[in-house]
Protein backbone atom coordinates (compact mmCIF):
# COMPACT_ATOMS: atom_id res chain seq x y z
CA UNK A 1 0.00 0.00 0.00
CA UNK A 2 1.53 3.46 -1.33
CA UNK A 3 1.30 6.89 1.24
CA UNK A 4 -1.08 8.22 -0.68
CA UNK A 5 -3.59 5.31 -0.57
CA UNK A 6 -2.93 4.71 2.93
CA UNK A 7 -3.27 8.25 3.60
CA UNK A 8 -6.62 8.10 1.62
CA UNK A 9 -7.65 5.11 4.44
CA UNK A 10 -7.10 6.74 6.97
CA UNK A 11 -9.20 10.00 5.93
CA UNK A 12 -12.32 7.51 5.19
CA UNK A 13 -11.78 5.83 8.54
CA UNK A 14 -12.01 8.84 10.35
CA UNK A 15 -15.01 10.01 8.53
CA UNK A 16 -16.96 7.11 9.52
CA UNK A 17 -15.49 7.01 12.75
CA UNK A 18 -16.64 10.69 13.24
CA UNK A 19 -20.37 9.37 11.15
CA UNK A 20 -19.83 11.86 8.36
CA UNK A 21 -19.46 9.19 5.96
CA UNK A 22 -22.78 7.85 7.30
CA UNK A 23 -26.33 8.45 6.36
CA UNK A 24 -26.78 9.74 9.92
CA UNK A 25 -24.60 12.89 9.63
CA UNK A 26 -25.65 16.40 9.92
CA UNK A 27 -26.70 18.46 6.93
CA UNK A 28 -23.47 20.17 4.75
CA UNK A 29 -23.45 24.04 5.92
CA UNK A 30 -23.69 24.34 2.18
CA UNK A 31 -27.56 22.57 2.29
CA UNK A 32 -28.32 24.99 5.73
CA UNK A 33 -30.54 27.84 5.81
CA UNK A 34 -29.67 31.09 8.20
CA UNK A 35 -32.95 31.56 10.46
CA UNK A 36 -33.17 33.72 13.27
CA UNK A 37 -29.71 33.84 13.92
CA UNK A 38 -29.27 30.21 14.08
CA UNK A 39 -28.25 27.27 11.17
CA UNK A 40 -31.42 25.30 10.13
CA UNK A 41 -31.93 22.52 8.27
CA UNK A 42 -35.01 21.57 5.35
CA UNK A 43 -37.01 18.87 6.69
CA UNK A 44 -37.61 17.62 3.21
CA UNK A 45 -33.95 16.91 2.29
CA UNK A 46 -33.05 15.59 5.64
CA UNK A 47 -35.81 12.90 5.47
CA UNK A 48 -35.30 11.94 2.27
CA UNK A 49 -31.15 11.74 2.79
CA UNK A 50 -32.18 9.39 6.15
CA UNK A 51 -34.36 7.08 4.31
CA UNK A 52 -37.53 8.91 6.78
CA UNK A 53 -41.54 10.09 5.24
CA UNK A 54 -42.96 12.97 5.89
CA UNK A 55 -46.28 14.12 5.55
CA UNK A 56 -48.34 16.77 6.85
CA UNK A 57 -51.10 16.16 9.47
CA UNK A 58 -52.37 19.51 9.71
CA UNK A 59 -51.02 21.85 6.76
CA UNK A 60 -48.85 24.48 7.50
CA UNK A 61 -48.98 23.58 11.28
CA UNK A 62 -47.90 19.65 12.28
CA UNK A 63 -45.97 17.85 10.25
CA UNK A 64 -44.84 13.86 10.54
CA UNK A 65 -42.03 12.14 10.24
CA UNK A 66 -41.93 8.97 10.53
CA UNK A 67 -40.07 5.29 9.47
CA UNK A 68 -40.98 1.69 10.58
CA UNK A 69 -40.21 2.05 14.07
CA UNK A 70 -40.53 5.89 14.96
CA UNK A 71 -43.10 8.76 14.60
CA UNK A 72 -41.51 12.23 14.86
CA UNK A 73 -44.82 15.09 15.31
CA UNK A 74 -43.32 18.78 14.39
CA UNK A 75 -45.74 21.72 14.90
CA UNK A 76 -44.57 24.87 13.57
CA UNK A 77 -43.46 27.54 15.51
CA UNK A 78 -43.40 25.47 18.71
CA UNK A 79 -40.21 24.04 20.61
CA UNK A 80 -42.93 20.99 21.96
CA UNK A 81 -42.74 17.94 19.94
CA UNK A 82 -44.16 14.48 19.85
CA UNK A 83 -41.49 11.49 19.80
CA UNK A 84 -42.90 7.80 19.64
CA UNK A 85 -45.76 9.89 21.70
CA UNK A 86 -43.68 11.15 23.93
CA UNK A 87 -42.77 14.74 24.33
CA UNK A 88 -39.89 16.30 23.92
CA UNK A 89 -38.84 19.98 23.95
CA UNK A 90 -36.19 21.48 21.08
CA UNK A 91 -33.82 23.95 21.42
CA UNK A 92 -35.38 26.48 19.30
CA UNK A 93 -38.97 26.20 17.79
CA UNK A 94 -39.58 24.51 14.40
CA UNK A 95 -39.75 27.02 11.40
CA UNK A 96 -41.80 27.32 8.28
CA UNK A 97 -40.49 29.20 5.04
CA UNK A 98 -42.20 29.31 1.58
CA UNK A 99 -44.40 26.22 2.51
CA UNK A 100 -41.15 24.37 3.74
CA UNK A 101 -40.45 23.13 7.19
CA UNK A 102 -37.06 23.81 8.98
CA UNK A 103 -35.67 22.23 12.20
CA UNK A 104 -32.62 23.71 13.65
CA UNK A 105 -29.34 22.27 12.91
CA UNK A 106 -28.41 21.71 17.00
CA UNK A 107 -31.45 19.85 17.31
CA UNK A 108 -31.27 17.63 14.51
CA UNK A 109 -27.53 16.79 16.05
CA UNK A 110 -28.52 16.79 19.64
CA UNK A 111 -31.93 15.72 20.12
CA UNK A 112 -33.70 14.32 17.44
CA UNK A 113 -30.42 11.80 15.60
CA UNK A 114 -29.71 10.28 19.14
CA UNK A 115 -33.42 8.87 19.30
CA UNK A 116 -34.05 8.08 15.56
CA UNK A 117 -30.76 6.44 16.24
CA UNK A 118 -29.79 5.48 19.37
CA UNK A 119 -26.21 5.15 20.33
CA UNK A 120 -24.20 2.48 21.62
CA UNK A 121 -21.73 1.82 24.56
CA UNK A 122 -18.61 -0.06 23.33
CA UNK A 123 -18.82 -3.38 22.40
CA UNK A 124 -17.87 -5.85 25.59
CA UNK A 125 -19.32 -3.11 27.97
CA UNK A 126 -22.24 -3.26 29.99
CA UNK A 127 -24.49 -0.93 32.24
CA UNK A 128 -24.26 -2.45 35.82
CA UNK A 129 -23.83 0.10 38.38
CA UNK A 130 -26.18 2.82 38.90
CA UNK A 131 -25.66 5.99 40.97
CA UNK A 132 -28.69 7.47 42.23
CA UNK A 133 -28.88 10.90 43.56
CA UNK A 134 -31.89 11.77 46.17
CA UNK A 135 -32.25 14.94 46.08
CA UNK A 136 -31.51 17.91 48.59
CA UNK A 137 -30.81 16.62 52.46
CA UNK A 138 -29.94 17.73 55.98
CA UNK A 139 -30.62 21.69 56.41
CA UNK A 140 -31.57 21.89 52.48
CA UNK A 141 -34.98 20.49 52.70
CA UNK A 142 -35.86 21.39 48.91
CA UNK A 143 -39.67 22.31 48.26
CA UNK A 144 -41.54 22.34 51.97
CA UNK A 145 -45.51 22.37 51.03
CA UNK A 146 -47.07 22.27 54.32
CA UNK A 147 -45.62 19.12 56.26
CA UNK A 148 -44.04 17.42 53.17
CA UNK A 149 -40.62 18.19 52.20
CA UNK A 150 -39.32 17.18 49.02
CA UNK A 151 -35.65 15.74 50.77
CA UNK A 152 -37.53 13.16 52.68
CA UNK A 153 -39.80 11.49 49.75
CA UNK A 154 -36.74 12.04 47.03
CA UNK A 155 -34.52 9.42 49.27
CA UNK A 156 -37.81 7.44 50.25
CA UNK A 157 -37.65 7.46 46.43
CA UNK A 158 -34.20 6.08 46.06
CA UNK A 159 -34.78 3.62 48.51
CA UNK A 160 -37.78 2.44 46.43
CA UNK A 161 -35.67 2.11 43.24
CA UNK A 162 -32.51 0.82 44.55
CA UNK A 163 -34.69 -2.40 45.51
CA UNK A 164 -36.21 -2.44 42.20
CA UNK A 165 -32.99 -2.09 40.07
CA UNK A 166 -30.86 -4.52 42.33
CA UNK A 167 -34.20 -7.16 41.74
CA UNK A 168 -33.44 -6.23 38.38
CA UNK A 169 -29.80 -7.24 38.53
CA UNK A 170 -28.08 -3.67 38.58
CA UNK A 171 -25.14 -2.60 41.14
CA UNK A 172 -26.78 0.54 43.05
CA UNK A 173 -25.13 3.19 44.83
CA UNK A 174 -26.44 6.31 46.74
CA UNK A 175 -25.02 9.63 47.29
CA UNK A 176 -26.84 9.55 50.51
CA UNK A 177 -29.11 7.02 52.57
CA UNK A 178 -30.25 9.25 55.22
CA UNK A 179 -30.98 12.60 55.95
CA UNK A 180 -28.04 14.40 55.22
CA UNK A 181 -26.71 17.22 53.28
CA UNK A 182 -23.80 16.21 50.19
CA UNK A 183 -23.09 18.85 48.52
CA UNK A 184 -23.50 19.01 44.97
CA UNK A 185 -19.57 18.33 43.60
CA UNK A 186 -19.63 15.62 46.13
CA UNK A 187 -22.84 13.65 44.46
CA UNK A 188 -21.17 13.28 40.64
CA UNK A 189 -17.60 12.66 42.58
CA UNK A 190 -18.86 10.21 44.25
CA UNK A 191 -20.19 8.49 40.80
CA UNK A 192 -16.95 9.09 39.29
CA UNK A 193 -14.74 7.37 41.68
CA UNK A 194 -17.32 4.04 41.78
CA UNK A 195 -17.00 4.39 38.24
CA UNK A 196 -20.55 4.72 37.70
CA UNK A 197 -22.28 3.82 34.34
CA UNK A 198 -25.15 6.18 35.13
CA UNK A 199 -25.96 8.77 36.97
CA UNK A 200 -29.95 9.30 38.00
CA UNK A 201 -30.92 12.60 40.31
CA UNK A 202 -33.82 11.74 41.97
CA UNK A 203 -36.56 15.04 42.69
CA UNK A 204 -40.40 16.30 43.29
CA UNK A 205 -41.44 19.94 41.72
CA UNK A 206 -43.80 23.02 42.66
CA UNK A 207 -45.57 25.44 41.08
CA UNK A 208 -44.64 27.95 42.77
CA UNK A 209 -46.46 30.78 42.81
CA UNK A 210 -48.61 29.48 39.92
CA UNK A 211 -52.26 29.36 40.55
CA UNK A 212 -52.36 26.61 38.29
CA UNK A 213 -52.93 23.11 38.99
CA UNK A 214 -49.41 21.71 37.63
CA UNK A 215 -48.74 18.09 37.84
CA UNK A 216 -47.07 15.35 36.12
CA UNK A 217 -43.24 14.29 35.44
CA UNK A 218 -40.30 15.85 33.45
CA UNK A 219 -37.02 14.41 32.80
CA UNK A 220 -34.16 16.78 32.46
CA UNK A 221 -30.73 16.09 30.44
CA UNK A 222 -27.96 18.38 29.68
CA UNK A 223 -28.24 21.18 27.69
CA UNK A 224 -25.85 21.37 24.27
CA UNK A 225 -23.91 24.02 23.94
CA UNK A 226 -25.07 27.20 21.80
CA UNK A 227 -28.94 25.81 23.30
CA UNK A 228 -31.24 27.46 25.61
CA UNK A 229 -32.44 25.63 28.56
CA UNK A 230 -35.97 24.89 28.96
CA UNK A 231 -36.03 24.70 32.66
CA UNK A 232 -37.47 27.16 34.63
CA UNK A 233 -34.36 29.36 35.20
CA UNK A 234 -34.34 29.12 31.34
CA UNK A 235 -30.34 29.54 31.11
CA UNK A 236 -29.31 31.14 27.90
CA UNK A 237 -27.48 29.84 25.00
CA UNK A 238 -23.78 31.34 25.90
CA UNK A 239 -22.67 28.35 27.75
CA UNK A 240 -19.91 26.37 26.52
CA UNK A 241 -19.03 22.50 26.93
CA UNK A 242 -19.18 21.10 29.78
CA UNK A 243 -17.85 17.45 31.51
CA UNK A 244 -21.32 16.03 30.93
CA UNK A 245 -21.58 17.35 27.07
CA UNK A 246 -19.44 14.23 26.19
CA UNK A 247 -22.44 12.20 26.64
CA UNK A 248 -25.01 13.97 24.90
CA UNK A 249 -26.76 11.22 22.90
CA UNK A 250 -26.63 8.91 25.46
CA UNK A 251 -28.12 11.53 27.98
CA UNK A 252 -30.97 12.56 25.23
CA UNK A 253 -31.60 8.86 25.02
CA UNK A 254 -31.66 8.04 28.80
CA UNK A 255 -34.02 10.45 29.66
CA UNK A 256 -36.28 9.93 26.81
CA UNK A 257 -36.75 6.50 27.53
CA UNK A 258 -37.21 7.63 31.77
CA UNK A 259 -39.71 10.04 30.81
CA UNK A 260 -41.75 7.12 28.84
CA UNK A 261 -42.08 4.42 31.36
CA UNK A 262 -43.03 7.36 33.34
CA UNK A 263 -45.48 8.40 30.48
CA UNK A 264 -46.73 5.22 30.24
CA UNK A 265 -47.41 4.32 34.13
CA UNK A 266 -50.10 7.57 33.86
CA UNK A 267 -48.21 10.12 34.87
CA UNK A 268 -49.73 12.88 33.15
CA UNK A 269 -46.15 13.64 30.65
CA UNK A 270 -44.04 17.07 30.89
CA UNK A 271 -41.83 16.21 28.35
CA UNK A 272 -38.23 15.71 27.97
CA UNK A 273 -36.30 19.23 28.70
CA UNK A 274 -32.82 20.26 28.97
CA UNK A 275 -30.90 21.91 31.63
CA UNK A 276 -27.34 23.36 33.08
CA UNK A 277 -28.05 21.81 36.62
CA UNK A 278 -24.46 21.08 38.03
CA UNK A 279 -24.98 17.27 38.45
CA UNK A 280 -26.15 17.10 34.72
CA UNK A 281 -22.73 19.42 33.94
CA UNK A 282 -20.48 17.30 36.25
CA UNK A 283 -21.65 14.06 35.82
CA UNK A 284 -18.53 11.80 34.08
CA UNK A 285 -21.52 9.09 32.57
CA UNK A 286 -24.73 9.37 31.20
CA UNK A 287 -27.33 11.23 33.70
CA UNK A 288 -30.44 12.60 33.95
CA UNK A 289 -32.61 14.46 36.18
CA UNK A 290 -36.29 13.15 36.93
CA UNK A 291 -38.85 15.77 38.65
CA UNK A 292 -40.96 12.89 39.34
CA UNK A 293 -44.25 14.81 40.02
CA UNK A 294 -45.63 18.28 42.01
CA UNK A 295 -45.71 18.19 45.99
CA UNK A 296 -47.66 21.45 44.92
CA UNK A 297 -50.45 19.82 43.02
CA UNK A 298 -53.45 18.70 45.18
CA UNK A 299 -54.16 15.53 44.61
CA UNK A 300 -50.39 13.97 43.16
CA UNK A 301 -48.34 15.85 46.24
CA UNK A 302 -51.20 13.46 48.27
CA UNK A 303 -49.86 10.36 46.34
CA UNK A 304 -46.23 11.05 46.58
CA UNK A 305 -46.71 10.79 50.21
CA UNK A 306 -48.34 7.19 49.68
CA UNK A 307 -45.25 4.21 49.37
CA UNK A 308 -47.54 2.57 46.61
CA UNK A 309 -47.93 4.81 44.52
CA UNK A 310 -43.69 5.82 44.93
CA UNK A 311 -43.35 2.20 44.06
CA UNK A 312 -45.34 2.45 40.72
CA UNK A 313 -42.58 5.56 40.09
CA UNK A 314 -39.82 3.55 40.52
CA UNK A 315 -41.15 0.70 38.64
CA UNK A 316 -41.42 2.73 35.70
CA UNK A 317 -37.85 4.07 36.13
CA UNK A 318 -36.71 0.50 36.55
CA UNK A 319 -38.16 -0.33 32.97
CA UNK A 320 -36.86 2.88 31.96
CA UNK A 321 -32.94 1.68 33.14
CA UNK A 322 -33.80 -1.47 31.85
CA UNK A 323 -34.79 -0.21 28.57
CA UNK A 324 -31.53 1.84 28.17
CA UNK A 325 -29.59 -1.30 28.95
CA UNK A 326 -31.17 -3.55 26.18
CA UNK A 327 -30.66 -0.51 23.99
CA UNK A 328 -27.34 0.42 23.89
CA UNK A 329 -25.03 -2.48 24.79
CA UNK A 330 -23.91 -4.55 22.11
């Protein structure tokens, strides 16, 4: 074999090692359109280079896009989206042009390829140990509504799903098992030095000062760089790359998956969001972040309090871990 040929080699190894020689990459810059600011891609030629249909449902406003095993729902102008029938929230909202839909260029990287095509952990590895994260502790006693405070049923929480995953053959760790405070570099150090394959953060919401009646569950992965955040604090898109940003598709893909066992055991579904919380930033593995329902919210704050109905929770987070598992080794 000559330089140049082996040369040559090496360039198309890289490629596919990088997947731009795949069907799966990114659009060219050249094939992007300049929207608000931001890089955006036509829906039309990105299906149709993917081997994916689409079809309107609602002219103008939803569009579909679907293959044998997944059903993408797009509605113009909006961030929300449907996935499988799951929600998920974009980085920026979908946009229409001249009768043509566009989805950003970030999303299509960070958030919609990683569940059209979910990734894999090297081959010979395996997800065994899982480090889960009750939230808040000791003098930080997270949301107080009334006489429940979220510390107490986040680690009642843990407790709950430690027994199910170790049932389930996993290797569990907590950053705490009683009522004490570990501050936050602590909980994803901990994970690290256990060598962790995931990292789950285990929480319960409010509304606030809302007069609504909020309820239901939202599962919260990192936020890419050059994204907004769609958490409450609603952090900005300046950020840069972070520990956790490694693990982007795998975090998308985690918490989609959490966030539909959790859809699927009735919680009423919030939708997959994205966040700069400092365990999603820190974490050296895959993690997520559930809010696993409102203490604020008359009637489920009532059934977090009930060990039942926290065992139906962590049963669907079980099948969620499980689910993962299946998924990505190989």
């Amino acid at each position: 074999m000559n330089l140049a040929t082996a040369s040559s080699l090496l360039i198309v190894v890289a490629a596919i090692a990088l997947g731009l020689g795949s069907a799966r990459a990114a659009p060219r810059a050249a094939d992007l359109t300049p929207i608000g600011g931001r890089e955006y891609a036509r829906v039309a030629e990105w299906t149709a280079t993917h081997g994916l249909e689409a079809r309107w449902l609602k002219r103008d406003e939803t569009l579909q896009v679907s293959d044998h095993s997944s059903r993408l729902v797009l509605e113009v102008d909006s961030r929300e989206a449907l996935f499988n029938g799951v929600k998920i929230w974009l980085s920026f909202p979908v946009a229409e042009r001249n009768g043509s839909v566009y989805v950003a260029q970030l999303d299509l990287q960070t958030t919609l390829q990683p569940l059209l095509w979910p990734p894999k952990i090297r081959h010979g590895a395996a997800v065994k140990l899982i480090c889960l994260d009750p939230g808040h502790g000791g003098s930080d006693p997270g949301f107080v509504i009334g006489s429940r405070q979220e510390k107490k049923y986040a680690l009642l929480l843990a407790r709950e799903l430690c027994e199910q995953l170790s049932r389930s053959g996993f290797k569990v760790i907590l950053t705490r098992s009683r009522d004490t405070r570990v501050e936050l570099p602590a909980r994803t150090e901990l994970a690290k030095h256990r060598n962790a394959d995931l990292f789950i953060s285990l929480h319960f919401n409010s509304a606030g000062a809302s007069t609504e009646p909020v309820q239901g569950a939202e599962v919260y992965c990192l936020t890419p760089p050059g994204a907004s955040s769609t958490n409450a604090r609603g952090e900005g898109a300046g950020a840069g790359a972070s520990a956790g940003t490694q693990w982007n598709d795998k975090n998308m893909f985690l918490a989609y998956l959490l966030q539909k066992s959790l859809a699927a055991c009735h919680v009423e579904d919030r939708g997959v969001k994205r966040a700069r919380f400092e365990v999603l930033r820190d974490a050296s593995m895959p993690a997520a972040l559930i809010e696993a329902g409102f203490l604020s919210h008359a009637v489920e704050g009532r059934k977090i309090t009930d060990a039942a109905y926290r065992r139906r929770l962590a049963q669907a987070m079980r099948d969620g871990v499980v689910a993962y598992k299946r998924a990505v080794e190989q």
